[in-house]
Structure formats: structure tokens, C-alpha cells
Protein backbone atom coordinates (compact mmCIF):
# COMPACT_ATOMS: atom_id res chain seq x y z
CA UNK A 1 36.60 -11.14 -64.12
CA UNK A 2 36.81 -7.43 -64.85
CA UNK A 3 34.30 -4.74 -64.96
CA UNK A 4 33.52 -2.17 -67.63
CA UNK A 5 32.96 1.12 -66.37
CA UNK A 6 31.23 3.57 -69.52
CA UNK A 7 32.54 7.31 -68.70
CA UNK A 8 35.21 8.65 -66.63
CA UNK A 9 33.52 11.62 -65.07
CA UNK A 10 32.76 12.49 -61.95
CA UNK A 11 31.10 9.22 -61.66
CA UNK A 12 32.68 6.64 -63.71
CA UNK A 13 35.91 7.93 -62.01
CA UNK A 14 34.80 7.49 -58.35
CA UNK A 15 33.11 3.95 -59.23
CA UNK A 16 36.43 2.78 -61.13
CA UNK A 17 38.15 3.53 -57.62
CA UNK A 18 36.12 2.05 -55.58
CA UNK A 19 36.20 -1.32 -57.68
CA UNK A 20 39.85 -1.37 -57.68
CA UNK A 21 41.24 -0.78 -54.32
CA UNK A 22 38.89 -3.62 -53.72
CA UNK A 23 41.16 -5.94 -56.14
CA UNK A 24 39.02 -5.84 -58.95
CA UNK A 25 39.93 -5.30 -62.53
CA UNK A 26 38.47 -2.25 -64.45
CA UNK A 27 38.36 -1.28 -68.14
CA UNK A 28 37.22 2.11 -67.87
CA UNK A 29 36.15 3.58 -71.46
CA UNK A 30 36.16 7.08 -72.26
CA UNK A 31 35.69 8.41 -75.41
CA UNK A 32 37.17 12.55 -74.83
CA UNK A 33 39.91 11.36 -77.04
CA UNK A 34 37.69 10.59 -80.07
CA UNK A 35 34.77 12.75 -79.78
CA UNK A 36 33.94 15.62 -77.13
CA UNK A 37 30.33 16.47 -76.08
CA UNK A 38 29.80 19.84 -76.54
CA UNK A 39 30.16 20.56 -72.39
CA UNK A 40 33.34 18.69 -72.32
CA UNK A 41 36.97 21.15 -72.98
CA UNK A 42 39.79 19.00 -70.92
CA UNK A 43 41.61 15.77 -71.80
CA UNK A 44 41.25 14.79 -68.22
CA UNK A 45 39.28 12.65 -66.30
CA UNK A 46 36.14 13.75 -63.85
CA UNK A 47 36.47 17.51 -65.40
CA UNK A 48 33.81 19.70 -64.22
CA UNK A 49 32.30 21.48 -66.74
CA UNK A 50 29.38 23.65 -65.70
CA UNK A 51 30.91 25.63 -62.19
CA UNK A 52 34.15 24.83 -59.84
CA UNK A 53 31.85 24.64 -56.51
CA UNK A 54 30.85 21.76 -55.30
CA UNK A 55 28.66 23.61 -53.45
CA UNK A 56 28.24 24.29 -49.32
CA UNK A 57 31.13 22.43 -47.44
CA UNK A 58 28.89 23.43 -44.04
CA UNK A 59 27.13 20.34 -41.87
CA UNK A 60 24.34 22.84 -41.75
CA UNK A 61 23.52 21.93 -45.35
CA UNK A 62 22.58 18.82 -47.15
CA UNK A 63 25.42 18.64 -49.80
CA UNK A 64 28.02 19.41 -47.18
CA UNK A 65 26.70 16.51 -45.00
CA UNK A 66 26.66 14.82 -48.39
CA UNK A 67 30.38 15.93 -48.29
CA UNK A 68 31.08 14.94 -45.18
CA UNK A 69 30.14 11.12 -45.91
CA UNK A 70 31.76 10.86 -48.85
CA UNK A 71 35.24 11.71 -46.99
CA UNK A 72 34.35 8.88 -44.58
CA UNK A 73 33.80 6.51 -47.46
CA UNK A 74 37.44 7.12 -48.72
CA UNK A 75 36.02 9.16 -51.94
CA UNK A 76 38.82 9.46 -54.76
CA UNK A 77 37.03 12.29 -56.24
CA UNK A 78 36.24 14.09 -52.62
CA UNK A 79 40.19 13.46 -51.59
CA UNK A 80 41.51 15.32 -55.36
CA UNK A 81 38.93 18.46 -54.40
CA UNK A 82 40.13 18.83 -50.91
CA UNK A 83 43.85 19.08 -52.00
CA UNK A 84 43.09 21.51 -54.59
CA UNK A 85 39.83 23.51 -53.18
CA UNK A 86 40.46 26.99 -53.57
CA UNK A 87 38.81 30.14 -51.65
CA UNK A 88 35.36 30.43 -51.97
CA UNK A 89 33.42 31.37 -48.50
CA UNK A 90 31.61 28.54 -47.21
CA UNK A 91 31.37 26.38 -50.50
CA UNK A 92 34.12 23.46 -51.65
CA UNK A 93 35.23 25.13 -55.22
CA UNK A 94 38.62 23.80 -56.65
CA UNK A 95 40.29 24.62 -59.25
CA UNK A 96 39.44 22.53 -61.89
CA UNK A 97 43.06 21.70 -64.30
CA UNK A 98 44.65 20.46 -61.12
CA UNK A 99 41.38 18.62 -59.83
CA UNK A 100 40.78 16.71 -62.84
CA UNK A 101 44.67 15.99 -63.88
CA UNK A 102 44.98 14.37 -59.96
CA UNK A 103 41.87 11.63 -60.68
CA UNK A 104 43.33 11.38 -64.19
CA UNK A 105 46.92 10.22 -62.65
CA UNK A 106 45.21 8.12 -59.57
CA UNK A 107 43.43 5.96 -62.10
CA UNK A 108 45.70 6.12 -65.22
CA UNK A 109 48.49 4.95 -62.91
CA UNK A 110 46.34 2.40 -60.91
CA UNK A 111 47.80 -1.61 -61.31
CA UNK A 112 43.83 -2.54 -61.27
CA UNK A 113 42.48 0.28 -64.01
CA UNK A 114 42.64 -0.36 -67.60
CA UNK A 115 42.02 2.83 -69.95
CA UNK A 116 40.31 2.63 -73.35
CA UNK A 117 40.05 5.91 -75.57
CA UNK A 118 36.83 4.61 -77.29
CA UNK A 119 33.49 5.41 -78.05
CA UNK A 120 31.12 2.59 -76.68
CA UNK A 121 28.31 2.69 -78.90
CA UNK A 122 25.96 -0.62 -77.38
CA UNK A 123 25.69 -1.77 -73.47
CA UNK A 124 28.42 -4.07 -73.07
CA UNK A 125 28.05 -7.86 -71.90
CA UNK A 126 29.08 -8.67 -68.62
CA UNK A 127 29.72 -6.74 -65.21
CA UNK A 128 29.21 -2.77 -66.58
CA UNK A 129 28.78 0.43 -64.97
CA UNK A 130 27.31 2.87 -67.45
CA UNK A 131 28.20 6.68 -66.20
CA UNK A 132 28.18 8.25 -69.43
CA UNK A 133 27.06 11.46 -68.69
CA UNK A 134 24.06 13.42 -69.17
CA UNK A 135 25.60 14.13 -73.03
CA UNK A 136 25.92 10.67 -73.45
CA UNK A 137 26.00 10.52 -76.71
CA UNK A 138 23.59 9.14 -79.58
CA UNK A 139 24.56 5.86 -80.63
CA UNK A 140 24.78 4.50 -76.62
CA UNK A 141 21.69 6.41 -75.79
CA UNK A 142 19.53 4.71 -78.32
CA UNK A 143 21.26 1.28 -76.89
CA UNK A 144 20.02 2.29 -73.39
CA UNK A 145 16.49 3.47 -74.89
CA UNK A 146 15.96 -0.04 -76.54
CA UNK A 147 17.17 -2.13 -72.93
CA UNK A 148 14.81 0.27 -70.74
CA UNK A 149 12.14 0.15 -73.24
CA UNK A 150 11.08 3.83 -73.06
CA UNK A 151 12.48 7.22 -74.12
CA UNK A 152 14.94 9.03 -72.16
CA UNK A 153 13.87 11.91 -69.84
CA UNK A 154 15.54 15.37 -70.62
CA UNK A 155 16.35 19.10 -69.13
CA UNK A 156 18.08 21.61 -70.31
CA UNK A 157 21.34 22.70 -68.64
CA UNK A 158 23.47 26.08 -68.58
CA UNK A 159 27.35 26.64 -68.51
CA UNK A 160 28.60 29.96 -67.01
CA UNK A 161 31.23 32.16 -68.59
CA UNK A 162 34.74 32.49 -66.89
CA UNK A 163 36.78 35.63 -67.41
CA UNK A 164 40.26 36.73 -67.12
CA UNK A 165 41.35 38.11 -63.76
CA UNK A 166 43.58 40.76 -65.33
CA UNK A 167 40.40 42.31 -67.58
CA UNK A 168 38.75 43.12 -64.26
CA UNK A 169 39.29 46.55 -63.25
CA UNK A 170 39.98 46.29 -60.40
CA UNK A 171 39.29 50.38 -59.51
CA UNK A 172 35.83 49.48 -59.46
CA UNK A 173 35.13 46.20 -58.63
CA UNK A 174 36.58 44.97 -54.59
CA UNK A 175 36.80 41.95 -53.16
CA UNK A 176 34.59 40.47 -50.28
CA UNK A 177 32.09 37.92 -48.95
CA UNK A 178 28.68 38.31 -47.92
CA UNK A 179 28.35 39.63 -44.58
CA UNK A 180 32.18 38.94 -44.36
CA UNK A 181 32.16 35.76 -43.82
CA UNK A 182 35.61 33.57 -44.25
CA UNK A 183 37.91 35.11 -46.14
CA UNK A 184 37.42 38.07 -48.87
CA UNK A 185 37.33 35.47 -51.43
CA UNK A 186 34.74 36.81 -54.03
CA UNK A 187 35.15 39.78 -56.60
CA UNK A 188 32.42 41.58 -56.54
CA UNK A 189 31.56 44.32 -59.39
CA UNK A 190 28.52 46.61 -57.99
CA UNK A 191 25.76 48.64 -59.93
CA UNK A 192 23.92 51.52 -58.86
CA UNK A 193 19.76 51.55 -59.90
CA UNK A 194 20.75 53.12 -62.82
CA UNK A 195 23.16 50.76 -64.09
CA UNK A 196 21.21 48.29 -62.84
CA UNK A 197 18.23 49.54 -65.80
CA UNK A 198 20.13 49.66 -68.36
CA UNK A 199 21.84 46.25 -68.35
CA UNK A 200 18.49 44.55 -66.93
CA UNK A 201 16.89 46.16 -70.37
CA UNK A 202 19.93 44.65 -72.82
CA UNK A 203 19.75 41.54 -71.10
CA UNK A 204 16.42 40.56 -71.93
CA UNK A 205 16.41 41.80 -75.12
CA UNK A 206 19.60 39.63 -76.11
CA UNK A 207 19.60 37.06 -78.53
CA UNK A 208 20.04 33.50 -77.11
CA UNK A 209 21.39 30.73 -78.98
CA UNK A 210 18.46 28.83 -80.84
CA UNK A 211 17.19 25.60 -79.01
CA UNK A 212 15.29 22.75 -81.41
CA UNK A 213 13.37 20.84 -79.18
CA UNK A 214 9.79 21.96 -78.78
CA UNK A 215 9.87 22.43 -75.21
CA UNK A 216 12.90 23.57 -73.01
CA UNK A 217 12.54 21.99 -70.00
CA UNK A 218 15.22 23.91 -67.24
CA UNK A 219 16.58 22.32 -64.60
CA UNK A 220 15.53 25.11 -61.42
CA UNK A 221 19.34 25.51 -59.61
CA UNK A 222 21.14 26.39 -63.48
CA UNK A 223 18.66 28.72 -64.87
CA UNK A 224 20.11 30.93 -67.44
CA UNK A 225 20.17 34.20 -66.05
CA UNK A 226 18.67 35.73 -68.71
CA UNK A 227 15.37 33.82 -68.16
CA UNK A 228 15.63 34.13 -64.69
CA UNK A 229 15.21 38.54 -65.33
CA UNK A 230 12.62 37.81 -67.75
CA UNK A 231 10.62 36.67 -64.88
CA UNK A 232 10.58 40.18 -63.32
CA UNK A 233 12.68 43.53 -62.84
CA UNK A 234 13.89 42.48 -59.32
CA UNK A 235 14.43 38.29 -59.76
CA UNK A 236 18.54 38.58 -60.16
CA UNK A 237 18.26 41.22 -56.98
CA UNK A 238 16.80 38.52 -54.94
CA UNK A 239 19.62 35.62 -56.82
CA UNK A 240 22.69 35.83 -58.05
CA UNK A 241 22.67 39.89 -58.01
CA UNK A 242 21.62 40.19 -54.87
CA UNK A 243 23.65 42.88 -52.67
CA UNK A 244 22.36 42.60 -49.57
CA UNK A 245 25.77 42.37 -46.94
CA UNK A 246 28.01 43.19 -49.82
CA UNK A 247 28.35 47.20 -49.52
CA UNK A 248 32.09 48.48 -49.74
CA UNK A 249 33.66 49.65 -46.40
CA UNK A 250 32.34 52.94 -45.53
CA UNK A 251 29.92 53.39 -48.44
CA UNK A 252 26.32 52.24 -49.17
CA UNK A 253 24.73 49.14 -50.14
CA UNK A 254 24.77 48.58 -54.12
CA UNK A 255 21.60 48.28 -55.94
CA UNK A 256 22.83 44.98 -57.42
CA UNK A 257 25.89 42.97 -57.22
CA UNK A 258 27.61 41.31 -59.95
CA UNK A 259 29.82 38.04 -58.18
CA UNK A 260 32.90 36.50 -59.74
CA UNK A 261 34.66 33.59 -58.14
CA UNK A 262 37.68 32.01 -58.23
CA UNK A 263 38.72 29.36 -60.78
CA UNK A 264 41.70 28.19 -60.27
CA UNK A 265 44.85 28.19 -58.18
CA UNK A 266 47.06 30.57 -59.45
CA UNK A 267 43.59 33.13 -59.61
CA UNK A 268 43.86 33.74 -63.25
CA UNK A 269 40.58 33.09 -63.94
CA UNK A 270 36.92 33.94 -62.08
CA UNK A 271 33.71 32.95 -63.19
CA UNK A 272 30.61 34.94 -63.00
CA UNK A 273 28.43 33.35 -59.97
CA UNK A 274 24.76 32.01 -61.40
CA UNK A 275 25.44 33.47 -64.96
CA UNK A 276 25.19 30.00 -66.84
CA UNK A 277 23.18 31.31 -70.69
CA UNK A 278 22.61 30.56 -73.34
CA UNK A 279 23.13 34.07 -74.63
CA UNK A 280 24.77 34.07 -78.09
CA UNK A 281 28.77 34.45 -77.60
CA UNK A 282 28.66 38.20 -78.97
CA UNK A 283 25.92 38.88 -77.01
CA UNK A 284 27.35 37.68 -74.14
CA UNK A 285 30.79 39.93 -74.59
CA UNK A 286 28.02 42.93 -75.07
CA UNK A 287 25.93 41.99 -71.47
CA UNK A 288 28.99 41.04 -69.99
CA UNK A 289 31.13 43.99 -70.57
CA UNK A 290 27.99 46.46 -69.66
CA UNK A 291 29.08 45.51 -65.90
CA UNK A 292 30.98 48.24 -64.03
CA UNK A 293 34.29 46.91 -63.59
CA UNK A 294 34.19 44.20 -67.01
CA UNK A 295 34.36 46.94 -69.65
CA UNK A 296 37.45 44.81 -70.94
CA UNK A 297 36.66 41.35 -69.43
CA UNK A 298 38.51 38.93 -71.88
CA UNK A 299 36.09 35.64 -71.65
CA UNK A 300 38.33 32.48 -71.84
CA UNK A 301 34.93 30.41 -71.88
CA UNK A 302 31.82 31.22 -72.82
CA UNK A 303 28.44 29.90 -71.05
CA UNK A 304 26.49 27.53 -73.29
CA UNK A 305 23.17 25.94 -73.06
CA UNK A 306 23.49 22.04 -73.63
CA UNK A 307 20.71 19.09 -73.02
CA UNK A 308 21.01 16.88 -70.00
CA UNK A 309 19.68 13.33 -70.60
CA UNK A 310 18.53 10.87 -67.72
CA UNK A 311 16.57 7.67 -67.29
CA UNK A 312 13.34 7.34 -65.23
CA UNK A 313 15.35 5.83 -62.29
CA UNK A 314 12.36 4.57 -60.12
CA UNK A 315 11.37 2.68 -63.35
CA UNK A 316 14.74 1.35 -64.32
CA UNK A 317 17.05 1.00 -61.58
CA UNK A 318 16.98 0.22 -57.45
CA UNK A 319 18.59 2.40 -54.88
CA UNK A 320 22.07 0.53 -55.08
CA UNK A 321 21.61 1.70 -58.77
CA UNK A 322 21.30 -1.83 -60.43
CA UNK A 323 19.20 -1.65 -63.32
CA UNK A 324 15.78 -3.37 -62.42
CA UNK A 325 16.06 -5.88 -65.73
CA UNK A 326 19.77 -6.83 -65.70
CA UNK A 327 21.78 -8.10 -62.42
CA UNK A 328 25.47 -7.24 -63.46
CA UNK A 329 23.95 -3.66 -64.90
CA UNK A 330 24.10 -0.83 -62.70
CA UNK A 331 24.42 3.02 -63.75
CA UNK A 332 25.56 6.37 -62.11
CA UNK A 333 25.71 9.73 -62.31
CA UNK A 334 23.34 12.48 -63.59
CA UNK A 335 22.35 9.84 -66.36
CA UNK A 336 21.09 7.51 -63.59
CA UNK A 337 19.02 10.47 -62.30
CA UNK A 338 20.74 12.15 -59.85
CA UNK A 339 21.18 16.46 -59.79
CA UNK A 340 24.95 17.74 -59.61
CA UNK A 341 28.06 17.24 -58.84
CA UNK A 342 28.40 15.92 -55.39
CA UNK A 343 25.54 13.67 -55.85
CA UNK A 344 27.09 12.26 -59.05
CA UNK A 345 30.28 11.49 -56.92
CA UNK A 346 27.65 9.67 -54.36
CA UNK A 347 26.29 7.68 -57.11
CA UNK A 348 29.41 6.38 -58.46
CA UNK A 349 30.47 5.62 -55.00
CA UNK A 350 27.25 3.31 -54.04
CA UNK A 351 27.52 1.52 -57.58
CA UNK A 352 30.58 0.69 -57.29
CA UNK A 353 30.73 -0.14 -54.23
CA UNK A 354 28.04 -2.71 -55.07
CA UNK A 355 29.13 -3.79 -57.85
CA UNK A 356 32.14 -4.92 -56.42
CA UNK A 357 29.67 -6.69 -54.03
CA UNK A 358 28.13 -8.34 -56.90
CA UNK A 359 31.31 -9.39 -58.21
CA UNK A 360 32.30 -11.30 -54.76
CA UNK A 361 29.13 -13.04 -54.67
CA UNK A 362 27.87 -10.87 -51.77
CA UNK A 363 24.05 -9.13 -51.52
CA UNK A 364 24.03 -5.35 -52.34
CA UNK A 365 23.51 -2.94 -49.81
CA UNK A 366 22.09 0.12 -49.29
CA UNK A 367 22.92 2.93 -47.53
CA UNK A 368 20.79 3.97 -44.25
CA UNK A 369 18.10 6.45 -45.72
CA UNK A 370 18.89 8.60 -42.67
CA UNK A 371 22.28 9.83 -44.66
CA UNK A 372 22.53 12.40 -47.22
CA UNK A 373 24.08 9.71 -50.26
CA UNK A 374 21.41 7.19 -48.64
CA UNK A 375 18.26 9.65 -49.13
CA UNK A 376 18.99 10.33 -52.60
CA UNK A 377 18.97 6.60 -53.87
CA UNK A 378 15.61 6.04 -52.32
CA UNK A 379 14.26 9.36 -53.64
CA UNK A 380 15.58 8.19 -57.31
CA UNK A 381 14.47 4.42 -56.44
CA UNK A 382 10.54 5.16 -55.08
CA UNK A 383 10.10 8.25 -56.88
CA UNK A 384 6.82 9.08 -59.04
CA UNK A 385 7.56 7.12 -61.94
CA UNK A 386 5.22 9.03 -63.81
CA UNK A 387 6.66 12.28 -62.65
CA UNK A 388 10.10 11.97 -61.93
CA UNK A 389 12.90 14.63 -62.46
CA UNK A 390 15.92 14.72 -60.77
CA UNK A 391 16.75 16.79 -57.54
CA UNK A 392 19.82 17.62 -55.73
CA UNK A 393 20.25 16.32 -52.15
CA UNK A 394 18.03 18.27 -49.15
CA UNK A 395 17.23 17.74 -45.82
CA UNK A 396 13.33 17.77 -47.35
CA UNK A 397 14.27 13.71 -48.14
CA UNK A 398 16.03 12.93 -44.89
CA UNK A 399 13.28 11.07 -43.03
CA UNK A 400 12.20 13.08 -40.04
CA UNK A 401 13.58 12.94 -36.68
CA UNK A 402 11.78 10.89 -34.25
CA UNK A 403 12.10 13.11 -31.50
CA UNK A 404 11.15 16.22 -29.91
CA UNK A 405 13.54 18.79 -31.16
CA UNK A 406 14.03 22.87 -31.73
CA UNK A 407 13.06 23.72 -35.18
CA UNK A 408 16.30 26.12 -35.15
CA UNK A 409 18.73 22.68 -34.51
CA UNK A 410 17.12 20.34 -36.80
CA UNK A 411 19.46 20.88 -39.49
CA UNK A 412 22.49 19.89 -37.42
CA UNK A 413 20.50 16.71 -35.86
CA UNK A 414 20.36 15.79 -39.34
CA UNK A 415 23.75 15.95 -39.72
CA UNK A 416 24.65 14.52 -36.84
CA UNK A 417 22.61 11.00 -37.13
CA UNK A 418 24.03 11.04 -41.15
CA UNK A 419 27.13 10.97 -40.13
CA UNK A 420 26.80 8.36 -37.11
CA UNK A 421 25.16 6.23 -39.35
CA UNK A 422 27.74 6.21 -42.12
CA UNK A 423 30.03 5.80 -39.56
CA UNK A 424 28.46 2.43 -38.17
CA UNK A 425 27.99 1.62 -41.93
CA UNK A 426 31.56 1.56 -42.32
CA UNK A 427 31.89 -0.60 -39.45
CA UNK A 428 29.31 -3.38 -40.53
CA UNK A 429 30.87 -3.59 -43.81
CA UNK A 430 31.61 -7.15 -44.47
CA UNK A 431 33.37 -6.87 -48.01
CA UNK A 432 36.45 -7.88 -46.74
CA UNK A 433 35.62 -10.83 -44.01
């Protein structure tokens, strides 16, 4: 008996994993070899192709309790970004060669793991994990249209551009982290009110990459940046421009910030913090180099604006993420429903886990709604069907504390009775009796 697992991204790879250090055979497909979606620039495994942050690494936030589980769970994909995180204030970022090329070798090398370069164009019969990816492409997303029965749910997503660290002039731009916190670990490239005007008027007068569909529907956390100002003069001031606890030493606050953070390692490259676009790739060397302290930035990747495909999960699939209308059918990752990064590595963790449960003959099992991974499978499970869109984990659908509390520590409670409970998850788990 082996298990086909569609897609070796963040989710495919952490599912494939989980399967096999449970003794049970994998044929993970990926089809990078043959045909790249349009997101998609390494050979590797589980690359991450919109930011390197996996996003607040503190308990006082819902992805870092998210985090926090995961490491308790023995996460493949959480183990490969702790060894190579790299500094970024209170977030997880990593850089993202050495990340991906560290899953690539754990599975690749793994007795359990087969690895098929091929594009998977139907649903496969027997045990099969689909993780393809919000870019899934057409062929296998018409196969998954015609099982479910209904069209597939869509938003549009944004890709940020990275830049050279030796283009950044370094005379003008300094590093530092709000208020100081952690380490200086962010470049930061400041503009006076003046400055400020004159980019803010060529930015949303730039021409932006032409999008078919007849509605763009935008996922809220990667807005392009560009429709974010055209919302108002002051909207970047209060988000990713915002300067408020990044003045130089001895000088006065900026009237906007420009942030770049690192992306890898050896800190040749920084990418510019909330910038994803869909600016045109000459327009975005003219906005770009408008900055004070980017006048030469040399942009190794540009942002670009790409579709994100999902199913309607309450609809289709339960919160161990088996598909509703086929037992030995489960799927993960943003296709399945689920918002970002960490929450993809969640979902691939929870199907695999029970589909290796399947496999053994055992009943699935959720995780206690109380935890961060366990909230977001009943939000995608007992959402509005009729309304659904996907959402990145929050303490908003962590059920609410059953005691008398101080508004000020209810964040850490949370956190607290998440990770106790995964903890005594762990500890009921009867996979292996």
C-alpha cells in the first residue's frame, strides 16, 4: 500500500513526512521539472515563493502559537526553517535556497519517499493527498472541478520584489528595528514629506500588469501596494511605510519608511517588506529606484501578481481534510482553503497524519479546536459555505476562555491552553499501540 501525495510544497512536503516516518510508502509527484507555475523559480522542494517570513515566532500571536505546535508535532518543514531562519525581529524568516534544498534532501533521500517529476493531470485512484498548490494547474484543476461538482473559488495574490544588498546605498539608508527591538535586523530607507509626494504620485499613476478576469478579488494580508495608496494619501504611512519608532539615532522621525529584509544567509539579497505588485517590471525599476537609498537597486526578482485557486472547504472536505465524497481523498494546503504559509505546513501535517491513520485502519482525528492548527480546520470545515474565503490563523477562532481573565493576558492564556493541549494530544496518540 503506498500513498500518492500531488505537490511537494510546503504541504505536500510536510504530509509526505509525516506518512513516512510512520512506515508508509509515498510517491510524491511534482511536476517543477516539466512545467513551472508562474510563482514557482527553484528546483527544490517546499520553496517559498511570495516572502521568506513565516511570520511572528512570538506566543503572543496566533501563527507563532501555530509555530509553536507544529515544533511539538515533529514538523519537517518547521525543523528545515529553524536551522536556517535568518534575522528578522520578532518574525521566523529563513533564507529560502538553503530552506527548500534541506526538505528537498530529507525526502529525496528518505527509504519510504518515492519521487516522480510528472505532471498529474486526473485525481489518482487509491490513497492520495492532493497539495497542488493554489497554481495548480489546468488540466488537474478541471479533474478536481468535475469530483467536487462546482467551480473553484479564486483570489488574487502578490509577489514582492527582492533586491541586491550591494545596490543599496548604504549612506542613506541604516539599519534598525522598530522601537529597537531584537537585533538591528531591517534596512530601512527613509523619506521626508516631500519625497514621500512625489513617489506616492508615480506610484499610483504606474502601469500594472493587465489582469483578465472580470473581477480581481485580493486576498487582504498581500495587497499590492500600489492599490493599497490608491486607497488614500496616508494608507502605506499607517502599513508597510509606516515610521513610527524607526527615526535614526539623534535625528527625527521620517515621514515614511521604506523596509527591506533579509533574504538569505549570506545577506545578499533583501526584499522590500509589504511591496508584493503587480506593477509592470519597468515600472517597478522606475517606483523602486525613486526611494532614497535604491537609486541603483539591481532587482534579482521582480513582484508579480498571480491567481490563487481554492476549493469551498466546508463544502468539500472535513476538518482532518478528507474530502466529504471520497474516504482515501484528503487535500492540503492553500488549495484546501487554508491562508499562508504556516497554515499550509499545519494542513499538510493533519492530512497526513490522518491519512496515515486511514491507512492503518484507525478513525481520523482531529485536533482540539482550542489549538491554533486545530481552530483553523474547523473554521475551513463549518465555515459559510456560501461565503467562504480563506483566512490565516487568529486568536478571533480560538474558542473563548471559560474563565474570568484580564483582557491584557488573554492572548498568552490562549497560548498557553494550545500548547497544553497539543501536548496531551501527543500523549493520547495511539498510532503506534
Amino acid at each position: 500500500m503506498f500513498v500518492n501525495i500531488i505537490g511537494a510544497g510546503l504541504a505536500g512536503s510536510e504530509a509526505a513526512y509525516q506518512l513516512a516516518k510512520r512506515n508508509i510508502k509515498v510517491k510524491l509527484y511534482e511536476s517543477k521539472k516539466i512545467k513551472k507555475t508562474p510563482a514557482q523559480n527553484l528546483e527544490g522542494f517546499a520553496e517559498l515563493v511570495c516572502s521568506n517570513s513565516l511570520r511572528s515566532d512570538s506566543l503572543m500571536n496566533a501563527a507563532g502559537v501555530m509555530k509553536a505546535e507544529l515544533r511539538q508535532l515533529d514538523s519537517l518543514v518547521l525543523k528545515a526553517a529553524d536551522k536556517y531562519c535568518v534575522p528578522a525581529g520578532n518574525a521566523l524568516a529563513v533564507d529560502r535556497d538553503l530552506f527548500s534544498q534541506y526538505i528537498t534532501d530529507e525526502l529525496i533521500n528518505h527509504p519510504n519517499i518515492e519521487i516522480i517529476h510528472e505532471e498529474v493531470t486526473s485525481i489518482p485512484d487509491g490513497p492520495t493527498i492532493i497539495a497542488s498548490g493554489p497554481l495548480t494547474h489546468e488540466p488537474l484543476t478541471q479533474a478536481i472541478k468535475d469530483f467536487l461538482g462546482e467551480d473553484m473559488l479564486y483570489f488574487y495574490d502578490a509577489i514582492a520584489p527582492v533586491i541586491e544588498a550591494d545596490s543599496i546605498d548604504m549612506k542613506k539608508a541604516y539599519f534598525k528595528s522598530r522601537y529597537d527591538k531584537g537585533e538591528a535586523d531591517y534596512i530601512n530607507c527613509p523619506m521626508t514629506e516631500e519625497e514621500y509626494t512625489k513617489w506616492y504620485e508615480a506610484l499610483v499613476h504606474a502601469r500594472t500588469t493587465e489582469v483578465k478576469d472580470f473581477e480581481m478579488k485580493v486576498f487582504e494580508g498581500c495587497m499590492p501596494f500600489e492599490e493599497m495608496a490608491k486607497r488614500g494619501y496616508k494608507t502605506l504611512l499607517f502599513g508597510p511605510l509606516k515610521p513610527v519608532g524607526l527615526a535614526r539615532e539623534g535625528e527625527e522621525r521620517p515621514f515614511a519608511v521604506v523596509q527591506l529584509r533579509q533574504d538569505n544567509l549570506k545577506k545578499t539579497m533583501y526584499n522590500l517588506v509589504g511591496f508584493q505588485t503587480h506593477l509592470t517590471f519597468s515600472e517597478q525599476k522606475r517606483i523602486i529606484r525613486m526611494i532614497p537609498g535604491l537609486e541603483k537597486a539591481n532587482i534579482i526578482r521582480y513582484g508579480i501578481m498571480h491567481r490563487n485557486t481554492f476549493i469551498n472547504a466546508p463544502n468539500s472536505i472535513n476538518a482532518c481534510y478528507q474530502a466529504k465524497a471520497r474516504d482515501d481523498l484528503f487535500f492540503a494546503g492553500q488549495l484546501s482553503g487554508v491562508e499562508g504559509y504556516v497554515e499550509s505546513i499545519a494542513s499538510g501535517f493533519v492530512a497526513g497524519y490522518n491519512m496515515a491513520r486511514f491507512i492503518k485502519g484507525l478513525s481520523l482525528r482531529k485536533l482540539p479546536e482550542v489549538t491554533a492548527i486545530g481552530s483553523q480546520a474547523d473554521y475551513i470545515a463549518n465555515a459559510n459555505i456560501d461565503s467562504f474565503q480563506p483566512m490565516n490563523t487568529n486568536f478571533g477562532l480560538f474558542p473563548d476562555l471559560t474563565f474570568k481573565h484580564k483582557k491584557k493576558e488573554r492572548k498568552m492564556l490562549y497560548a498557553n491552553r494550545a500548547i497544553e493541549a497539543i501536548n496531551q494530544w501527543i500523549k493520547d496518540d495511539d498510532f503506534d499501540e
